[in-house]
N, C-alpha and C. Protein backbone atom coordinates (compact mmCIF):
# COMPACT_ATOMS: atom_id res chain seq x y z
N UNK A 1 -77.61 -51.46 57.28
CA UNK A 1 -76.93 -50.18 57.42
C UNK A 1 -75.54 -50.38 58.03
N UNK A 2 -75.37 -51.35 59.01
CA UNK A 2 -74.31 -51.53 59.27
C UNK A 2 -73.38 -51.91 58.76
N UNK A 3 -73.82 -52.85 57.56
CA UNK A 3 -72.72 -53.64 56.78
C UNK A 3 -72.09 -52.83 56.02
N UNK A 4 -73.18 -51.73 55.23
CA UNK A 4 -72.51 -50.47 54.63
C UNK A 4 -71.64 -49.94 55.17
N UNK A 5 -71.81 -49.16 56.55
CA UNK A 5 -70.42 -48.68 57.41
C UNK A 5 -69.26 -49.22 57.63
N UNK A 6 -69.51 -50.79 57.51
CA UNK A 6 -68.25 -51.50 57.47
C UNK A 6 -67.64 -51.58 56.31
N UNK A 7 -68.60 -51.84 55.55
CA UNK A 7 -67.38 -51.52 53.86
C UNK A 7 -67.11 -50.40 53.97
N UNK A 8 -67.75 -49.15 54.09
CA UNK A 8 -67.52 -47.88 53.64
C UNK A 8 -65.77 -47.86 54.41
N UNK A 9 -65.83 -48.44 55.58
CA UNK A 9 -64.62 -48.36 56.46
C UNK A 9 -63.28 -49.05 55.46
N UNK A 10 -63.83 -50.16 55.34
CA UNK A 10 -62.84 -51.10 54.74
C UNK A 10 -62.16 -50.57 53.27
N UNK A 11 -63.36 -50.01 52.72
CA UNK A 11 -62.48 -49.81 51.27
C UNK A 11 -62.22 -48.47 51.58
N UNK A 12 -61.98 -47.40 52.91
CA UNK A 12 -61.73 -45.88 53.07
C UNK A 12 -60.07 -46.41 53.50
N UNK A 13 -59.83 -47.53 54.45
CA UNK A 13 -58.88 -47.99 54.72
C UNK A 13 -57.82 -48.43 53.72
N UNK A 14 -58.40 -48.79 52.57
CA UNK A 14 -58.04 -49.74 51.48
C UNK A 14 -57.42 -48.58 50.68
N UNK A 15 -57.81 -47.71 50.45
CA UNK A 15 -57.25 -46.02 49.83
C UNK A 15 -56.40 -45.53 50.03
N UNK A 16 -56.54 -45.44 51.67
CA UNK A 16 -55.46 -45.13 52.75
C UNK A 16 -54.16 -45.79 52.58
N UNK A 17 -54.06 -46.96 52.65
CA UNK A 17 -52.71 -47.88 52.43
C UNK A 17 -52.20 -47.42 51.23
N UNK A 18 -53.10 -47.78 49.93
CA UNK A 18 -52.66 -47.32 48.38
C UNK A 18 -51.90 -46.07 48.53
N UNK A 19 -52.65 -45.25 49.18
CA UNK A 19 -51.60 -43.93 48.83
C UNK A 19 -50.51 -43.26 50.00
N UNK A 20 -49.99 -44.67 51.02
CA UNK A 20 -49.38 -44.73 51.35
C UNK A 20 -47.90 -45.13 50.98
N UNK A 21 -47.98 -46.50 50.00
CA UNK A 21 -47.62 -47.27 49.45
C UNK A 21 -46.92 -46.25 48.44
N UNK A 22 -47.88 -45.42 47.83
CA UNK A 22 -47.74 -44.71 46.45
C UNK A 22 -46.75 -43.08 47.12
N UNK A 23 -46.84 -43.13 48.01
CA UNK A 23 -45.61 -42.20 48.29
C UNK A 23 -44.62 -41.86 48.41
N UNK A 24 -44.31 -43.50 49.13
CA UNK A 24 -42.78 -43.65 49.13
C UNK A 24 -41.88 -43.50 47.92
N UNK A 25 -42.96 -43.71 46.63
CA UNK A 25 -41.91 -44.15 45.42
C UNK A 25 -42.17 -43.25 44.42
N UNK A 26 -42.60 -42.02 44.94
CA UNK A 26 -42.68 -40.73 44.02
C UNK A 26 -41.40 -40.16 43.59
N UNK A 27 -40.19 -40.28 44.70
CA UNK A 27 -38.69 -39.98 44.15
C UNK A 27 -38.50 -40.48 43.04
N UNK A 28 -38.77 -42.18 42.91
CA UNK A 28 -37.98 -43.09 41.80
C UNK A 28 -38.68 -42.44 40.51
N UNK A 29 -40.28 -42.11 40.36
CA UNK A 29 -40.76 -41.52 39.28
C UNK A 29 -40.72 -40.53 38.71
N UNK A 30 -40.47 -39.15 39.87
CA UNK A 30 -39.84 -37.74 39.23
C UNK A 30 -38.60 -37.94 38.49
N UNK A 31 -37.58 -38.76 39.06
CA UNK A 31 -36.25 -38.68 38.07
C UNK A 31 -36.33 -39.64 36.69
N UNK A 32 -37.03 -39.07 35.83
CA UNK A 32 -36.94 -40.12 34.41
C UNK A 32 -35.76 -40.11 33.42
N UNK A 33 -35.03 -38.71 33.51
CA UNK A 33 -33.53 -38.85 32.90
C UNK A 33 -32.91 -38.67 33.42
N UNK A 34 -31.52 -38.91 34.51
CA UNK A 34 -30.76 -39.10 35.04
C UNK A 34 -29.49 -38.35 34.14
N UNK A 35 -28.95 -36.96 34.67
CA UNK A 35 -28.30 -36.06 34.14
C UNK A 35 -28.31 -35.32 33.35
N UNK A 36 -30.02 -35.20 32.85
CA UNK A 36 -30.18 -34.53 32.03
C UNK A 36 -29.97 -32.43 31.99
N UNK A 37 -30.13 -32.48 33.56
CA UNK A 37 -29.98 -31.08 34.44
C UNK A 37 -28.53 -30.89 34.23
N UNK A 38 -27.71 -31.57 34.36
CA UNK A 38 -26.13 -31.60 34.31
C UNK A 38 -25.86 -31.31 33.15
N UNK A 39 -26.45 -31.90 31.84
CA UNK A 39 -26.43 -31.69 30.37
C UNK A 39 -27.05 -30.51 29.77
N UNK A 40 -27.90 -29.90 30.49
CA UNK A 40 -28.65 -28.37 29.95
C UNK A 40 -27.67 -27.29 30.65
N UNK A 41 -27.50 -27.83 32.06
CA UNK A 41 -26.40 -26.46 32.72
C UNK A 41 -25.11 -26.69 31.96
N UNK A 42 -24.60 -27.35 31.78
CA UNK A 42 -23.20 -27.52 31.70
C UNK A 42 -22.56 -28.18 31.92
N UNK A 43 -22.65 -28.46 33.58
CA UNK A 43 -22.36 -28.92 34.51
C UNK A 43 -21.71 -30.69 34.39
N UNK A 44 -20.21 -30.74 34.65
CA UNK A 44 -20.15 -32.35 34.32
C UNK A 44 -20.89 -33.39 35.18
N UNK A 45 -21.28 -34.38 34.75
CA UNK A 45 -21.86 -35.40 35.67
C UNK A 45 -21.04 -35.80 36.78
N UNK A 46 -19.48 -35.75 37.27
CA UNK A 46 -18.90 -36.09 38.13
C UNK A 46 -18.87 -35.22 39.79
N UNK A 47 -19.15 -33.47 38.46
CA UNK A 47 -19.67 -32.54 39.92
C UNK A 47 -20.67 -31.78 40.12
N UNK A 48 -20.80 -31.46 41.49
CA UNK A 48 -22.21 -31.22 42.19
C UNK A 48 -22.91 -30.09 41.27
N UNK A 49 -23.99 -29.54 41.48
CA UNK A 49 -24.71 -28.43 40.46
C UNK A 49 -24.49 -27.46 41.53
N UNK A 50 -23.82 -26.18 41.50
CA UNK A 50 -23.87 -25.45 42.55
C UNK A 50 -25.45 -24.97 42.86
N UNK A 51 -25.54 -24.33 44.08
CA UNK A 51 -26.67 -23.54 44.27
C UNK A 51 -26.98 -22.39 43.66
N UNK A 52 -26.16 -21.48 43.53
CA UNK A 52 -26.30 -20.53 42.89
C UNK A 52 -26.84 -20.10 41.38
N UNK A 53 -25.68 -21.69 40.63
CA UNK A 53 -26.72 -21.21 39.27
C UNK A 53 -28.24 -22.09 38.91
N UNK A 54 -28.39 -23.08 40.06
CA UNK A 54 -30.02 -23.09 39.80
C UNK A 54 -30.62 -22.06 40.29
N UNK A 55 -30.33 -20.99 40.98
CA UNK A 55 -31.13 -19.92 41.81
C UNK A 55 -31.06 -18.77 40.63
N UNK A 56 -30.14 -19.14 39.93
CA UNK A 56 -30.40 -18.15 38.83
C UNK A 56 -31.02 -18.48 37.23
N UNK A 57 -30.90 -19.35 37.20
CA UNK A 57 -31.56 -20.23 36.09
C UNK A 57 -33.11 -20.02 36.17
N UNK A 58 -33.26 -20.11 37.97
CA UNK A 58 -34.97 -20.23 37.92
C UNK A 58 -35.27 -18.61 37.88
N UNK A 59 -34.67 -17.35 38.46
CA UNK A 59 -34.75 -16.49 38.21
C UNK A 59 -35.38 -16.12 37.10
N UNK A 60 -33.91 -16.42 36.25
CA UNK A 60 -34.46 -15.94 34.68
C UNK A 60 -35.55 -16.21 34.02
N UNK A 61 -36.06 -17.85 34.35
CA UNK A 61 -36.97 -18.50 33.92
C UNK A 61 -38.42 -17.90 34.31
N UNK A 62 -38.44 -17.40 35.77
CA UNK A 62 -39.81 -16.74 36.35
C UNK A 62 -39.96 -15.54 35.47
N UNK A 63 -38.58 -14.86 35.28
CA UNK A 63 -38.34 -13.25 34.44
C UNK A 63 -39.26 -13.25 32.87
N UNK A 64 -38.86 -14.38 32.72
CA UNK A 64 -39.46 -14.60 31.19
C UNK A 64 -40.46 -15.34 31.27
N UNK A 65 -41.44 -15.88 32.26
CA UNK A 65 -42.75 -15.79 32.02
C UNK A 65 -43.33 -14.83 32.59
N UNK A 66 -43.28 -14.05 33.37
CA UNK A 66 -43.83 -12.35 33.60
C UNK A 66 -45.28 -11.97 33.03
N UNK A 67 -45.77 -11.62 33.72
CA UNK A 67 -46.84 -11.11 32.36
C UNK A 67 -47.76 -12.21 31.63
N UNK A 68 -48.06 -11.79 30.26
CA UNK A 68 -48.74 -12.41 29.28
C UNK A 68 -48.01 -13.41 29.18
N UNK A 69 -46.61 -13.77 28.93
CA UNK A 69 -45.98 -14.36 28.24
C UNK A 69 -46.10 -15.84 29.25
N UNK A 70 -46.22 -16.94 28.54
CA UNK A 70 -45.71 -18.43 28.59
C UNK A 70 -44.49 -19.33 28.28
N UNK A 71 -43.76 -20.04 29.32
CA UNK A 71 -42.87 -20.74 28.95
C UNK A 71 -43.10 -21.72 28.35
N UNK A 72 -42.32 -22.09 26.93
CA UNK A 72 -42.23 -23.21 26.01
C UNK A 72 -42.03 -24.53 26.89
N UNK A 73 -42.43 -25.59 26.05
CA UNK A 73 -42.54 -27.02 27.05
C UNK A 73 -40.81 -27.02 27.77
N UNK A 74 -40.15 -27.08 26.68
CA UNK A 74 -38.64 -27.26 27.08
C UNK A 74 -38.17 -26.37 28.38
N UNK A 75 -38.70 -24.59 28.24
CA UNK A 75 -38.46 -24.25 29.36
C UNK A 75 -38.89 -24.39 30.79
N UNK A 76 -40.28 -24.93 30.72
CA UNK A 76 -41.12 -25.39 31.43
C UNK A 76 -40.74 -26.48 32.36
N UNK A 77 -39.96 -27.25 31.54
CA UNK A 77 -39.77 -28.92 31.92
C UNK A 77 -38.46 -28.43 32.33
N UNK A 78 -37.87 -27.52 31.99
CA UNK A 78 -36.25 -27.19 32.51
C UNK A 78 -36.40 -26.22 34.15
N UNK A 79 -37.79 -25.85 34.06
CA UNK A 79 -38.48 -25.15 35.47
C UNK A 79 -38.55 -26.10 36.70
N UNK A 80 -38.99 -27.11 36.13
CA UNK A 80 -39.70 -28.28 37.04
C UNK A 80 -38.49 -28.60 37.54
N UNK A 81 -37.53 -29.21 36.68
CA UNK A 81 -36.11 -30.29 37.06
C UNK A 81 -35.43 -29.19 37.77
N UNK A 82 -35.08 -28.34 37.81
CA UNK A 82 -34.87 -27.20 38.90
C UNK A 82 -35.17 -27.22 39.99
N UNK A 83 -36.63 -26.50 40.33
CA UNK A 83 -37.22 -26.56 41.28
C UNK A 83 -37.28 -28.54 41.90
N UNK A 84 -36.68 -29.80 41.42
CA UNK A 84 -36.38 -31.02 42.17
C UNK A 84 -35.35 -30.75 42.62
N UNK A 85 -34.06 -29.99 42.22
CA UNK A 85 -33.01 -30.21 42.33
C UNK A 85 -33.06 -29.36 43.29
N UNK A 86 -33.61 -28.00 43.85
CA UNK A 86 -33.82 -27.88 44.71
C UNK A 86 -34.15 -28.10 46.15
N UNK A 87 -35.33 -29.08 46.11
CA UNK A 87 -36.15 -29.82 47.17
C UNK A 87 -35.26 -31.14 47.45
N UNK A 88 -34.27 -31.71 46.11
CA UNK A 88 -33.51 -32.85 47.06
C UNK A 88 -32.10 -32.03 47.51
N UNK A 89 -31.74 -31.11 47.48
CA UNK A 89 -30.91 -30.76 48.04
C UNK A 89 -31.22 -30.45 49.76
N UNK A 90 -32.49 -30.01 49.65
CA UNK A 90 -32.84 -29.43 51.06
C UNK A 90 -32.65 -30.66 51.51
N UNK A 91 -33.41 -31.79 50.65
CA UNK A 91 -33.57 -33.17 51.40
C UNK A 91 -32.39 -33.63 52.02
N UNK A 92 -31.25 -33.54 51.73
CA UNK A 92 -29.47 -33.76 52.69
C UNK A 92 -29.30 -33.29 53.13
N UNK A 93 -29.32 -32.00 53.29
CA UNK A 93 -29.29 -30.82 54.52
C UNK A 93 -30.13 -31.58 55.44
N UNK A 94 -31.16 -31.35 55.64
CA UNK A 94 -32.04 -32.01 56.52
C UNK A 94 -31.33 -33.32 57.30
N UNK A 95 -31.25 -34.01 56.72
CA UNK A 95 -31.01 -35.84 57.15
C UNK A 95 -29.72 -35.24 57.61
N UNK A 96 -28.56 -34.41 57.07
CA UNK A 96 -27.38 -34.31 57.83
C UNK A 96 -27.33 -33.99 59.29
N UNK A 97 -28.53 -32.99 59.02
CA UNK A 97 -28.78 -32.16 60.55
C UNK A 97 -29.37 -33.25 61.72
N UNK A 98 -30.14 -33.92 60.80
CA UNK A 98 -30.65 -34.97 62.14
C UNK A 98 -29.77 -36.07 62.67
N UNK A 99 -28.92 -36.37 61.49
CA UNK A 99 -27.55 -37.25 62.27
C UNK A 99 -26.76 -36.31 63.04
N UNK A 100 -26.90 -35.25 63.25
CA UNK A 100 -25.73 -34.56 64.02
C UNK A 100 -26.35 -33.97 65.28
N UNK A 101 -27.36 -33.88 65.50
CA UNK A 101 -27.68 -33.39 66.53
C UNK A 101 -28.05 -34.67 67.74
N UNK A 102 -28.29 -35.79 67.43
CA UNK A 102 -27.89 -37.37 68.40
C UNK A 102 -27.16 -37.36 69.29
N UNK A 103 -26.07 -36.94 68.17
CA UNK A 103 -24.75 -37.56 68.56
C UNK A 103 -24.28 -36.29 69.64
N UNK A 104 -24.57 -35.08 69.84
CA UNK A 104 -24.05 -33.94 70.58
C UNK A 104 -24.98 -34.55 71.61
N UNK A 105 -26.15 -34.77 72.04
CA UNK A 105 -26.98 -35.03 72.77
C UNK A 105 -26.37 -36.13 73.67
N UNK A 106 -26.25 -37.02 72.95
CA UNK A 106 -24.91 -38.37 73.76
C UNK A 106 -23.89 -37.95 74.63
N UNK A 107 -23.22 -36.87 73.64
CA UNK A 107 -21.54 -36.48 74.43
C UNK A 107 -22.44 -36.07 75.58
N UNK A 108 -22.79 -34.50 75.48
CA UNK A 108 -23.32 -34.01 76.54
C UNK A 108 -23.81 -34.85 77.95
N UNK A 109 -24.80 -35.71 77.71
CA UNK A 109 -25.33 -36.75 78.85
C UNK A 109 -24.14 -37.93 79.20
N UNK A 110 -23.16 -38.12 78.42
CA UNK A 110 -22.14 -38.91 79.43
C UNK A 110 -21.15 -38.20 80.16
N UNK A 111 -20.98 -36.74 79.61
CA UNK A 111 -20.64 -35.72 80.47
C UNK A 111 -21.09 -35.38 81.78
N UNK A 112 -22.38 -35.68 81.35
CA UNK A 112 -23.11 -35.33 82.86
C UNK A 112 -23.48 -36.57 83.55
N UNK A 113 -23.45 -37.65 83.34
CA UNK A 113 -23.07 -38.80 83.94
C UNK A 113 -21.60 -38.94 84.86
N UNK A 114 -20.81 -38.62 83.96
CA UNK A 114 -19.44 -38.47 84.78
C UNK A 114 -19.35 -37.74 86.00
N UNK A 115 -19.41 -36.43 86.34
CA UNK A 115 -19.86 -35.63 86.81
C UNK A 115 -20.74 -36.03 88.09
């Protein structure tokens, strides 16, 4: 009985790592065409996608599945790459905010060191 508990441990552990491993590299696999969002909006590959017209893109897109109705694969798949372009945007906001708030924390405490 014991030996069981120890595998049961070992290969629960063994899972654990795998889909640790398997997380980190979910970014590299969501992006399979690289500008393809830039090529459906408009938008040139040199500049940013504003916020606004993915907020309206997905709008429309929720508008027209409503109801009974279903979005076609194309609109579907044009739903998804949206809603990424979304979530990595938050993703720089974020990381900006955490480099900036360090560094105020620093000034402040050699301020009050001086002092």
């Amino acid at each position: 009985m014991k030996r069981l508990q120890l595998f049961e441990r070992f290969t629960y552990n063994l899972v654990l790592e795998g889909k640790k491993k398997k997380d980190k590299k979910w970014l590299k696999k969501a992006i399979k065409n690289p500008g393809s969002l830039h090529k459906t909006l408009g938008v040139p590959l040199d500049e940013k996608i504003p916020m606004d017209k993915i907020n309206s893109k997905v709008e429309e897109l929720k508008k027209a599945s409503e109801g009974d109705k279903k979005l076609d694969k194309k609109e579907s798949k044009l739903l998804r790459r949206l809603t990424l372009a979304k979530t990595m945007k938050k993703f720089k906001k974020d990381k900006k905010e955490e480099t900036k708030e360090p560094k105020e924390d620093k000034k402040e405490e050699k301020e009050e060191k001086k002092d």
